[in-house]
N, C-alpha and C. Protein backbone atom coordinates (compact mmCIF):
# COMPACT_ATOMS: atom_id res chain seq x y z
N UNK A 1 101.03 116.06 88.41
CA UNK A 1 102.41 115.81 88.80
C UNK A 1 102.94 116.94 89.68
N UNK A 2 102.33 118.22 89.26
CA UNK A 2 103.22 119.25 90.24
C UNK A 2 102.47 119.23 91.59
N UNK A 3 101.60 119.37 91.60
CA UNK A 3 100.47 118.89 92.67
C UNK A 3 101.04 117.68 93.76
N UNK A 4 101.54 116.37 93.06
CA UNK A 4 102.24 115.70 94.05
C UNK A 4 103.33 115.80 94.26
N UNK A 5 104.03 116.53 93.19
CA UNK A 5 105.34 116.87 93.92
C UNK A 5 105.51 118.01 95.02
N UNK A 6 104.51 118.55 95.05
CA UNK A 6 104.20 119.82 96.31
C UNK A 6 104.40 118.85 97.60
N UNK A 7 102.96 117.83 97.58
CA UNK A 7 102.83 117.24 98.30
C UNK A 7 104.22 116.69 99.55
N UNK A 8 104.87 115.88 98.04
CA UNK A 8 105.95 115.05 98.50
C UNK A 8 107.01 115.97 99.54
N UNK A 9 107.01 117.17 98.49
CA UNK A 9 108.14 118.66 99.32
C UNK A 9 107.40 119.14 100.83
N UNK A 10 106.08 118.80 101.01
CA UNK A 10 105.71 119.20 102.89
C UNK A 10 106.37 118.24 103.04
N UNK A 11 106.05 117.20 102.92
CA UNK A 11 106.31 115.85 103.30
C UNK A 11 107.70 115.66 104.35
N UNK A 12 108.50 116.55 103.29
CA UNK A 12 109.86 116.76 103.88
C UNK A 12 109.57 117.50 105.43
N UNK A 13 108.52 118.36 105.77
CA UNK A 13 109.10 119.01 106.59
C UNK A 13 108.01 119.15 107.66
N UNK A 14 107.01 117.90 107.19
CA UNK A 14 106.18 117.97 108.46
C UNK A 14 105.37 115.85 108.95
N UNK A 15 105.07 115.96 109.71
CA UNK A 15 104.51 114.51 110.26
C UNK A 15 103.34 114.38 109.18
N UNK A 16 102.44 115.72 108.96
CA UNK A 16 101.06 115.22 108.22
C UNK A 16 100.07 115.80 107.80
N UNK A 17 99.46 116.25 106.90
CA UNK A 17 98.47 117.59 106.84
C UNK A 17 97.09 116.86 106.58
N UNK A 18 96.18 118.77 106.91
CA UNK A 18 95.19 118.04 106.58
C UNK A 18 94.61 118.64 105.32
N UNK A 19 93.92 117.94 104.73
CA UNK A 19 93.68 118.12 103.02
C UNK A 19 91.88 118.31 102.95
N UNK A 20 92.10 119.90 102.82
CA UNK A 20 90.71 120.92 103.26
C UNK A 20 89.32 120.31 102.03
N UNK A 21 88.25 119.50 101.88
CA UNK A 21 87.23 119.63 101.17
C UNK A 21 88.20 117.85 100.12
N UNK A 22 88.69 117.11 100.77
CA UNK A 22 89.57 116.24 99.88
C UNK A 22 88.51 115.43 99.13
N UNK A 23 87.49 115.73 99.40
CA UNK A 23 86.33 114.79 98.84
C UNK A 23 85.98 115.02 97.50
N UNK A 24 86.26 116.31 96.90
CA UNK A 24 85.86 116.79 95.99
C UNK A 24 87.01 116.52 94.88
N UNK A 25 87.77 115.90 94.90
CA UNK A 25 88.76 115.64 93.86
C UNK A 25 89.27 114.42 93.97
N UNK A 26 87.84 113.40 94.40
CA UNK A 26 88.27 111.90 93.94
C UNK A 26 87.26 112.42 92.42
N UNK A 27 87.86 111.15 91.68
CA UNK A 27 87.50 111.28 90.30
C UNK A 27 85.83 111.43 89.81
N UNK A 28 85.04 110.43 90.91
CA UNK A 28 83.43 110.80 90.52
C UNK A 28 82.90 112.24 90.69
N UNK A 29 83.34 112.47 91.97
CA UNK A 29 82.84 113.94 92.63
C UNK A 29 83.35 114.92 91.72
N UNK A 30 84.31 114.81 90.82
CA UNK A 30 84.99 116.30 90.35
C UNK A 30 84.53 116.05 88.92
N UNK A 31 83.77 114.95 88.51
CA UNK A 31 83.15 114.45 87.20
C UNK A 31 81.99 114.83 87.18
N UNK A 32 81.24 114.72 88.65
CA UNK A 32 79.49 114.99 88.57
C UNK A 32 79.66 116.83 88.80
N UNK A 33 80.47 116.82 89.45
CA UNK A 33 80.51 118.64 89.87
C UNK A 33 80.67 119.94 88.40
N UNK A 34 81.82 119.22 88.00
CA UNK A 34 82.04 120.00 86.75
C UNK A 34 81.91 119.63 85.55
N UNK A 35 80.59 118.80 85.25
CA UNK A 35 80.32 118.02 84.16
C UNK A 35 80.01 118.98 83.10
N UNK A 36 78.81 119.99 83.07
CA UNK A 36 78.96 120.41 81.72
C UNK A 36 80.69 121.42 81.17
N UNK A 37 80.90 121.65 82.26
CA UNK A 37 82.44 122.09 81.72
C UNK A 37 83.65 121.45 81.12
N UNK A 38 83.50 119.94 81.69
CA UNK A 38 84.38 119.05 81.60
C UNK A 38 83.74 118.17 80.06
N UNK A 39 82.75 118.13 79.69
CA UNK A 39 81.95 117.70 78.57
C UNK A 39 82.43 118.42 77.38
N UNK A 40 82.55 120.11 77.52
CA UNK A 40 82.62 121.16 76.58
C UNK A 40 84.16 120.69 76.51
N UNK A 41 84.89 120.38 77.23
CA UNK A 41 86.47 120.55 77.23
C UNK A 41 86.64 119.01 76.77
N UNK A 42 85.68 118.06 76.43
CA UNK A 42 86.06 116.57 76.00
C UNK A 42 86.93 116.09 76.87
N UNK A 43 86.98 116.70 78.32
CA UNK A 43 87.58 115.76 79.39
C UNK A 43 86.88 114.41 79.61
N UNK A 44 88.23 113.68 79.76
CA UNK A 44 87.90 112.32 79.85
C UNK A 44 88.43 112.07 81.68
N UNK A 45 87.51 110.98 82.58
CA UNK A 45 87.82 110.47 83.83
C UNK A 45 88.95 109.81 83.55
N UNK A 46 90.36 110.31 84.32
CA UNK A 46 91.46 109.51 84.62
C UNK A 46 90.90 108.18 84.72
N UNK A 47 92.25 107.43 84.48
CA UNK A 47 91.83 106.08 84.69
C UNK A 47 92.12 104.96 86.45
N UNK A 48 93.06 106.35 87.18
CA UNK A 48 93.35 105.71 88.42
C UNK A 48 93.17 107.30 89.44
N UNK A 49 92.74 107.14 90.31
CA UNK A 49 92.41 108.21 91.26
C UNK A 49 93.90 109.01 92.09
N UNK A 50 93.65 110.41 91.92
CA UNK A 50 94.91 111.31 91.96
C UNK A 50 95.17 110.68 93.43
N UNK A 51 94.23 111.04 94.64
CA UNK A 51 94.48 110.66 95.80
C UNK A 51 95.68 109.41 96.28
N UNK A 52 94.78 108.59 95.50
CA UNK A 52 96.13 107.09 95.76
C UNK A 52 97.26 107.25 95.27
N UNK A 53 97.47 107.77 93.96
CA UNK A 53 99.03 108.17 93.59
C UNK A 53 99.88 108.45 94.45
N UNK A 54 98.89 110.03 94.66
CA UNK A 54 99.97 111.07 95.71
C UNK A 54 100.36 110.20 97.30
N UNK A 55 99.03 109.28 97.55
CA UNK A 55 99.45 109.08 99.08
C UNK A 55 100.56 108.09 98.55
N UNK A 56 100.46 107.01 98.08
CA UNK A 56 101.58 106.31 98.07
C UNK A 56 103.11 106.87 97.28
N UNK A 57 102.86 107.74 96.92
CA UNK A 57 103.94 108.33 96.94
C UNK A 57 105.19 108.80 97.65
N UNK A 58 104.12 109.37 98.55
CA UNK A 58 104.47 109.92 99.87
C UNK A 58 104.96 108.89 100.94
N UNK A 59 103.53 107.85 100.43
CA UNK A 59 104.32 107.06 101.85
C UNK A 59 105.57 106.15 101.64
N UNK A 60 106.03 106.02 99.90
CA UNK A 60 107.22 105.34 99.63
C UNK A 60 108.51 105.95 100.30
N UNK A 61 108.30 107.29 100.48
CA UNK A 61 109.74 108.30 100.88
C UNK A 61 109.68 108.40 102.80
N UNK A 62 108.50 108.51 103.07
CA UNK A 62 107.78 108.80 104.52
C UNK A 62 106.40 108.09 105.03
N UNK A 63 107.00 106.42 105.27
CA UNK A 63 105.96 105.94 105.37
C UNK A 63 104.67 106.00 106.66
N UNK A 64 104.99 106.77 107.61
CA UNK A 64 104.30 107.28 108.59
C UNK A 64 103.65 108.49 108.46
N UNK A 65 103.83 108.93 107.24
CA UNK A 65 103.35 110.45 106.91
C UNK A 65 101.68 110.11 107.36
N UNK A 66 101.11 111.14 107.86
CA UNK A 66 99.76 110.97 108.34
C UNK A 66 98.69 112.03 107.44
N UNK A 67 97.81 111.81 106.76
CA UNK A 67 96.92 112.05 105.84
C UNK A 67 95.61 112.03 106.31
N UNK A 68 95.05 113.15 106.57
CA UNK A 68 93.66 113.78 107.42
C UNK A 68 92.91 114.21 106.25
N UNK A 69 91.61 113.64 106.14
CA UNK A 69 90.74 113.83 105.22
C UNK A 69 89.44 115.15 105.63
N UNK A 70 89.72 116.56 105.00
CA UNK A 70 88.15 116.66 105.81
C UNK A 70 87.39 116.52 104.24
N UNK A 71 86.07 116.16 104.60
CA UNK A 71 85.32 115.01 104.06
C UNK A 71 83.91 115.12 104.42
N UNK A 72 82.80 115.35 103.81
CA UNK A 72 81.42 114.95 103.94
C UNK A 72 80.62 113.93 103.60
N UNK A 73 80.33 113.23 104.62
CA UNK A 73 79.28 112.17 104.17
C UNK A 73 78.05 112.17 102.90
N UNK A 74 78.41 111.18 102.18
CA UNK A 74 78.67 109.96 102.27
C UNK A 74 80.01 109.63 101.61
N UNK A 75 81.38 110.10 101.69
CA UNK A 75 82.36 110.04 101.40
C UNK A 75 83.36 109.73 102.07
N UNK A 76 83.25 109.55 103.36
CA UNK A 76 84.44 109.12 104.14
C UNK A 76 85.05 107.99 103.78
N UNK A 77 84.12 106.98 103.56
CA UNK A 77 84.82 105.33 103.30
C UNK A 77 85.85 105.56 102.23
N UNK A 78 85.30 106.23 100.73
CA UNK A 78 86.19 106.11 99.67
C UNK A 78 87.57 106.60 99.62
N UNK A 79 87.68 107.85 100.78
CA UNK A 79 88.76 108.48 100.96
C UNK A 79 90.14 107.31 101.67
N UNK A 80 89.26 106.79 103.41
CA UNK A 80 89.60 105.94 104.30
C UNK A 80 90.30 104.75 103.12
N UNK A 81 89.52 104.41 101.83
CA UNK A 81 89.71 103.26 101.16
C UNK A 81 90.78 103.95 100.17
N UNK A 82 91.53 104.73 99.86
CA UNK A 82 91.98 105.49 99.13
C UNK A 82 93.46 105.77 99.36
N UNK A 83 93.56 105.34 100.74
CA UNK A 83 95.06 105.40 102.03
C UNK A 83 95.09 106.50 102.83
N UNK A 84 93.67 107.35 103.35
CA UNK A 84 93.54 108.28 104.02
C UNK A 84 93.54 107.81 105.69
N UNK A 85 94.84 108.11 106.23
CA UNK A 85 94.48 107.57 108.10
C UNK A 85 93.16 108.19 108.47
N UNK A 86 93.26 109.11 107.94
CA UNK A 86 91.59 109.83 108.95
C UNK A 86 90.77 110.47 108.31
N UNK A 87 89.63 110.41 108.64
CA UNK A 87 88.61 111.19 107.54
C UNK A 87 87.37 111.97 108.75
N UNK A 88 87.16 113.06 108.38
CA UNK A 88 86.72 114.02 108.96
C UNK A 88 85.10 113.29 109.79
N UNK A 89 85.01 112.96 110.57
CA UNK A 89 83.33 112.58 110.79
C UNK A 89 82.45 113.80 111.67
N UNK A 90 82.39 114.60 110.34
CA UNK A 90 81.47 115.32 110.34
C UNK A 90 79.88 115.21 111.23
N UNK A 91 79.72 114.20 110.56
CA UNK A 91 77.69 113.40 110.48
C UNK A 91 77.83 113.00 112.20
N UNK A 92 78.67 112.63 112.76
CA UNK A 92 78.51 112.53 114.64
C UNK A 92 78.46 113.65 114.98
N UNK A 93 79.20 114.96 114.54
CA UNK A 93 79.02 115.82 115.23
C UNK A 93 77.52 116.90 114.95
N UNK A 94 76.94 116.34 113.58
CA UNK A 94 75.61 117.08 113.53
C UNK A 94 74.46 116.07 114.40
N UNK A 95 74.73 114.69 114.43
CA UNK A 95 74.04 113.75 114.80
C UNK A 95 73.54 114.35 116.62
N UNK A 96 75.32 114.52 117.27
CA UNK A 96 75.00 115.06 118.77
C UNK A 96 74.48 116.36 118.71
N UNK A 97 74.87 117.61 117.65
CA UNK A 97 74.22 118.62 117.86
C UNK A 97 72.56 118.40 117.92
N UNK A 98 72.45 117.43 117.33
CA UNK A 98 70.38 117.10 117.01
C UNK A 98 69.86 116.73 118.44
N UNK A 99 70.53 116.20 119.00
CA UNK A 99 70.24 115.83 120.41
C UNK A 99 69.32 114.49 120.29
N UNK A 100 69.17 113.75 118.83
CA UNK A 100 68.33 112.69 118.73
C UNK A 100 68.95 111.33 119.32
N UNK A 101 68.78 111.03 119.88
CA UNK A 101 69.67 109.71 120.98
C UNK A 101 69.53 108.59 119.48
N UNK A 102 68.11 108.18 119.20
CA UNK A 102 68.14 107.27 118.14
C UNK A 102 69.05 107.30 117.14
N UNK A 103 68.91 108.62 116.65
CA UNK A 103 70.10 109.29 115.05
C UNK A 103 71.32 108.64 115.35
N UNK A 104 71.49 109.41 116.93
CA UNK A 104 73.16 109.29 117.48
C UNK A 104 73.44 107.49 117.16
N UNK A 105 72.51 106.82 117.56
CA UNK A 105 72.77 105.60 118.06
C UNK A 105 73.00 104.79 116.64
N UNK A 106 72.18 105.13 115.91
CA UNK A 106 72.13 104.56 114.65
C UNK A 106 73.30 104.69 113.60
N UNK A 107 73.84 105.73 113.88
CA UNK A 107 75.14 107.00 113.15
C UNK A 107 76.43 105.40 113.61
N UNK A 108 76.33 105.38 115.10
CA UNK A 108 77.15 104.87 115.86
C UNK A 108 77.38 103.09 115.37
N UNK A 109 76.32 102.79 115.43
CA UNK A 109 75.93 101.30 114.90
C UNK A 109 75.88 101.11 113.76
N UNK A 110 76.26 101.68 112.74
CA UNK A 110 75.86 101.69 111.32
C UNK A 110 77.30 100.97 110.53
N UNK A 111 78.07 101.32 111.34
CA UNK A 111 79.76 101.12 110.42
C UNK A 111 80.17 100.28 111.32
N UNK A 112 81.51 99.64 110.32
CA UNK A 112 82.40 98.89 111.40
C UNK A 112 83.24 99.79 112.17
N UNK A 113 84.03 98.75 113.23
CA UNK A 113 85.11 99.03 113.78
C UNK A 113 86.29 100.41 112.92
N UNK A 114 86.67 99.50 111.98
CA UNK A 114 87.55 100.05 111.19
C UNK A 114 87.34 101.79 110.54
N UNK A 115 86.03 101.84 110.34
CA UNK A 115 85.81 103.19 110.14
C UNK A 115 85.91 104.15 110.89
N UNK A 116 85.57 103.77 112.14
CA UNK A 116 85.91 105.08 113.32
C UNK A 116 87.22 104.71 114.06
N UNK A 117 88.39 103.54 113.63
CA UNK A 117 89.82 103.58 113.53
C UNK A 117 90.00 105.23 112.47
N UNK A 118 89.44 104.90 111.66
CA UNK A 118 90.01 105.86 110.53
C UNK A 118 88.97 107.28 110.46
N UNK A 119 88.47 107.77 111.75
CA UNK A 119 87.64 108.69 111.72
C UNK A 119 88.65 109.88 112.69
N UNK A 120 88.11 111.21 112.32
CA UNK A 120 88.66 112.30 113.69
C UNK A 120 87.13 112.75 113.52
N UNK A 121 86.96 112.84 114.89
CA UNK A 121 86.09 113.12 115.77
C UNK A 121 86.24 114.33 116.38
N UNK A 122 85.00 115.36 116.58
CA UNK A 122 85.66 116.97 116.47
C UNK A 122 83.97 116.95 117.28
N UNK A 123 83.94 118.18 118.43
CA UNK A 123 82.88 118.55 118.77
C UNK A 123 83.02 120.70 117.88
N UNK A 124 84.10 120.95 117.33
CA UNK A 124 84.10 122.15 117.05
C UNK A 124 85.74 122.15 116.27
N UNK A 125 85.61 123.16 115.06
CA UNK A 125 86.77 123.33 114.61
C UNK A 125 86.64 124.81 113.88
N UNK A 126 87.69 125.35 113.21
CA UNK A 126 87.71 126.45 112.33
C UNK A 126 86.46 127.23 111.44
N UNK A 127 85.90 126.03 111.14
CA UNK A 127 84.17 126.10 109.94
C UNK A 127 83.24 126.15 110.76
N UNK A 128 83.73 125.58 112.74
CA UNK A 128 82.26 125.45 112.94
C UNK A 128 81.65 126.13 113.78
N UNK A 129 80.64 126.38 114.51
CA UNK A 129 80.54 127.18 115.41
C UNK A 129 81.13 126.41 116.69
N UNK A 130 80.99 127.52 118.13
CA UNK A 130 81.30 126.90 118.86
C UNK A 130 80.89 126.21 119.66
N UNK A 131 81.67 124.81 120.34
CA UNK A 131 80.61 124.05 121.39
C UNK A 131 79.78 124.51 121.78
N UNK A 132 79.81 125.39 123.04
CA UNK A 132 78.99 125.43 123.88
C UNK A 132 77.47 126.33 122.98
N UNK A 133 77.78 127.09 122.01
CA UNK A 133 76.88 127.71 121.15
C UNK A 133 75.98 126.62 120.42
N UNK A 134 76.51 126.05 119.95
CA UNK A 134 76.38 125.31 118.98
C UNK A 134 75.55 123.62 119.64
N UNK A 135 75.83 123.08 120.54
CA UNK A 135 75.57 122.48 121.22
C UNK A 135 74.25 122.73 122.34
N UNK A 136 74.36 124.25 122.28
CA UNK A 136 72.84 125.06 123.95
C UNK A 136 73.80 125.02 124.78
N UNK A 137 74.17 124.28 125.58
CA UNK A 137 74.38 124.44 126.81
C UNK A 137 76.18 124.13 126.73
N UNK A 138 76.59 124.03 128.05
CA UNK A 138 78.21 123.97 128.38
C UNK A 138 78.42 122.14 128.23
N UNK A 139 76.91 121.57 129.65
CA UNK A 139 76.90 120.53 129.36
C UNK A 139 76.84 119.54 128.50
N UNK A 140 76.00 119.60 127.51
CA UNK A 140 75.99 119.28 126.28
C UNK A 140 76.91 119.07 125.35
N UNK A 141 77.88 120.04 125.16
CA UNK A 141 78.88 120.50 124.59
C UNK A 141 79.75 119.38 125.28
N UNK A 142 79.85 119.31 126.60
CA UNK A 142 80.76 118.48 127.47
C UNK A 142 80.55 116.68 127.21
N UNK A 143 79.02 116.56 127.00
CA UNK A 143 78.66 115.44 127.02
C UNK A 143 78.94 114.99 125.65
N UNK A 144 78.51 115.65 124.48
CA UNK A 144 79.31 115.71 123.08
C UNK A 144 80.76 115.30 123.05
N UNK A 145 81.11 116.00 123.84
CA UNK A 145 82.89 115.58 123.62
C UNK A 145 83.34 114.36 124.54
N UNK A 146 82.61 114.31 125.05
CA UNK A 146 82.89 113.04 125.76
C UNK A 146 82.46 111.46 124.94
N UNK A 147 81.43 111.42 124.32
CA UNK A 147 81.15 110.42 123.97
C UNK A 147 82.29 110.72 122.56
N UNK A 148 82.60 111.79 121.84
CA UNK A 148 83.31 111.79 120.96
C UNK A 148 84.75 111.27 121.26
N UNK A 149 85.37 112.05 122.25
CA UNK A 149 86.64 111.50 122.78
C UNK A 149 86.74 109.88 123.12
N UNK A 150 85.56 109.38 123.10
CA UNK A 150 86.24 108.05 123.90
C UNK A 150 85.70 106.73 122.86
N UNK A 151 85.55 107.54 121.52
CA UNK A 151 85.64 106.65 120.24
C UNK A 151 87.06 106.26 119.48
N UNK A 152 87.20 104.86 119.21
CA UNK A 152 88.14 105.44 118.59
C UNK A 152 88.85 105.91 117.30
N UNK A 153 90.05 106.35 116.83
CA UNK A 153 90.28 107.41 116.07
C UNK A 153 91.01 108.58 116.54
N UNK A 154 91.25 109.48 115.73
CA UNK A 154 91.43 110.75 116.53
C UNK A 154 90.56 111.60 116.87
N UNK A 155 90.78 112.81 117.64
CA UNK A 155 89.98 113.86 118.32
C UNK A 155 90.51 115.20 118.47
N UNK A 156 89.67 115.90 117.87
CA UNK A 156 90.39 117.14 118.37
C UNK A 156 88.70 118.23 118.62
């Protein structure tokens, strides 16, 4: 409860945040992670997931509030399914760092529409290294962000 009432109080004073590692505190992930601790403590799995509370919470007061997932595969969908606008797609940007055209292609073809509606698409951020490092070359880096930018979703 204090947790979403935090939430609700940005809420007041910004368009939308983004919610660092959000993957780890849907109810399976924070069950398999801290199981023998949560065993010793006779914690029991909630019966409805914190995520959906808080977003609809939020979006009852601020229904445009925008909710950015960062997120590791294979977890994006549950978040996206959860009322998350965007969820981090990580797995494209290791897919183009591999330089494997097939990987890429397969990464690309694998999901619907709707998932890369609800994806941000990143050739580099805060955690990661940088394009042109990270990528070899300038071009690369360029060609990365290009096929990233012109998916859609967001981009940064």
């Amino acid at each position: 409860k204090i947790r979403t009432d935090e939430v609700v109080q940005i809420a007041e004073m910004c368009d939308g945040l983004r919610f660092d590692m959000a993957h780890l505190l849907v109810n399976h992930n924070f069950a398999e992670r801290w199981k023998t601790e949560l065993t010793s403590w006779k914690y029991s799995t909630p019966s409805s997931e914190w995520w959906k509370e808080v977003i609809e919470k939020v979006r009852s007061a601020y229904p445009h509030f925008v909710f950015l997932a960062e997120v590791y595969h294979p977890h994006e969908k549950t978040l996206q399914k959860l009322g998350f606008n965007y969820t981090y797609d990580k797995t494209l940007r290791d897919k183009l760092g591999s330089g494997e055209i097939s990987d890429i292609k397969n990464w690309l073809t694998q999901h619907d529409k709707d998932f890369y509606y609800h994806s941000a698409h990143f050739t580099g951020n805060h955690d990661e290294q940088r394009g042109s490092s990270y990528f070899g070359t300038w071009w690369r880096s360029n060609a990365a962000a290009l096929l990233s930018y012109t998916l859609p979703g967001i981009r940064f």
